[in-house]
C-alpha atoms as a PDB file:
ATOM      1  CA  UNK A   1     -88.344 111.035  39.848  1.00  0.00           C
ATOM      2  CA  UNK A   2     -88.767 114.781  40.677  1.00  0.00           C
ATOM      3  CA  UNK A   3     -85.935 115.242  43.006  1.00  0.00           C
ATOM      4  CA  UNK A   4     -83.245 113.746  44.501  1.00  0.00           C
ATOM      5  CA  UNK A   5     -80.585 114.783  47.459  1.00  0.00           C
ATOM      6  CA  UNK A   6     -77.074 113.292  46.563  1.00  0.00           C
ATOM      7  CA  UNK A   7     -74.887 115.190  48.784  1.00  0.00           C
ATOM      8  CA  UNK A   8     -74.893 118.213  50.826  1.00  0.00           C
ATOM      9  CA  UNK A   9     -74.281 120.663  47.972  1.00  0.00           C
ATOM     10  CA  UNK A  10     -75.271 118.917  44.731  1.00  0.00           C
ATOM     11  CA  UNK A  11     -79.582 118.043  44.012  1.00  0.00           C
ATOM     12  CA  UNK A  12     -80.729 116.203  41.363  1.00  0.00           C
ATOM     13  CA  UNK A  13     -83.803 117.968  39.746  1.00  0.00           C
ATOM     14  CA  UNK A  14     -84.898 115.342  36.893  1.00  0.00           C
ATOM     15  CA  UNK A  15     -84.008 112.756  34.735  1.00  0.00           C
ATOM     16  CA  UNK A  16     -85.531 112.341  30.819  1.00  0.00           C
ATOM     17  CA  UNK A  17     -84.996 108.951  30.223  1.00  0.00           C
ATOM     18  CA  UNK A  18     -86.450 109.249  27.081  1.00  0.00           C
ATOM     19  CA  UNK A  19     -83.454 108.611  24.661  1.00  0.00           C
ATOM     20  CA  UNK A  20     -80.505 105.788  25.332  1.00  0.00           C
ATOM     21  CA  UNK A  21     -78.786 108.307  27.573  1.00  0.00           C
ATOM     22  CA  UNK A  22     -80.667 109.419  30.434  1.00  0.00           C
ATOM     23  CA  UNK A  23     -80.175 113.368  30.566  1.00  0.00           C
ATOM     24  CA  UNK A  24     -79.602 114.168  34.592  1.00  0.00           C
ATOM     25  CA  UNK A  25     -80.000 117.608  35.355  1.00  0.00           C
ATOM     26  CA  UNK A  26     -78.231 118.612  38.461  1.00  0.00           C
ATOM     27  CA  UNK A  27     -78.320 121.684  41.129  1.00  0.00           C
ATOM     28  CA  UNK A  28     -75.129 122.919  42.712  1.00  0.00           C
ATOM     29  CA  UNK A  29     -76.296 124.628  45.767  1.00  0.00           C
ATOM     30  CA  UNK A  30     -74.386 127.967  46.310  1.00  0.00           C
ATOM     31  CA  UNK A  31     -72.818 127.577  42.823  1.00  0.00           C
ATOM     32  CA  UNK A  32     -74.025 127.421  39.112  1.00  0.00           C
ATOM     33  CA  UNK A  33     -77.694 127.081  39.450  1.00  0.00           C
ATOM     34  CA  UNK A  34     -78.347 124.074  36.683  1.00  0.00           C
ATOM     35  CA  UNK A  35     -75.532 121.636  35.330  1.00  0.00           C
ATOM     36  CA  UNK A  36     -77.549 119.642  32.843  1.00  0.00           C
ATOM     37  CA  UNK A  37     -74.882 116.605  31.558  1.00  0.00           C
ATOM     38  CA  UNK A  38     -75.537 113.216  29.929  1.00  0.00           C
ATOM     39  CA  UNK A  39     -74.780 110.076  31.833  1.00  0.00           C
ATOM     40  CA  UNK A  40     -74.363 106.988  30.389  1.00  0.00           C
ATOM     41  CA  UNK A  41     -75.536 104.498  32.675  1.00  0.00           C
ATOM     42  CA  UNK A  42     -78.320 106.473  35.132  1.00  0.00           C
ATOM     43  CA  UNK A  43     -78.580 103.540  37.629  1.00  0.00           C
ATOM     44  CA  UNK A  44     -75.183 103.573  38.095  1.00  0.00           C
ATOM     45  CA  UNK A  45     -75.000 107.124  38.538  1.00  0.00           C
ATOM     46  CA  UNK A  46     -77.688 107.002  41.071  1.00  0.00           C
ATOM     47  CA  UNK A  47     -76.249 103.979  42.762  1.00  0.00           C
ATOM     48  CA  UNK A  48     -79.644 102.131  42.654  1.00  0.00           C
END
């Protein structure tokens, strides 16, 4: 996944799924530019 829109003012930019606990990196439009934040459950996060 390259990119995701999640709301009008928050874009996910990637996922490394690599280790146990997916890494999201995250784009706050017209704020901080990259919130980078470990998730514990990715397919929850992205409501798939």
């Amino acid at each position: 996944m390259n990119e995701a829109t999640m709301s009008s003012d928050v874009r996910l930019t990637s996922v490394e799924a690599d280790s146990a606990r997916p890494v999201l990196t995250v784009e706050r439009l017209g704020a901080d530019p990259l919130i980078a934040f470990v998730a514990a459950d990715a397919d929850t996060w992205l409501g798939t």
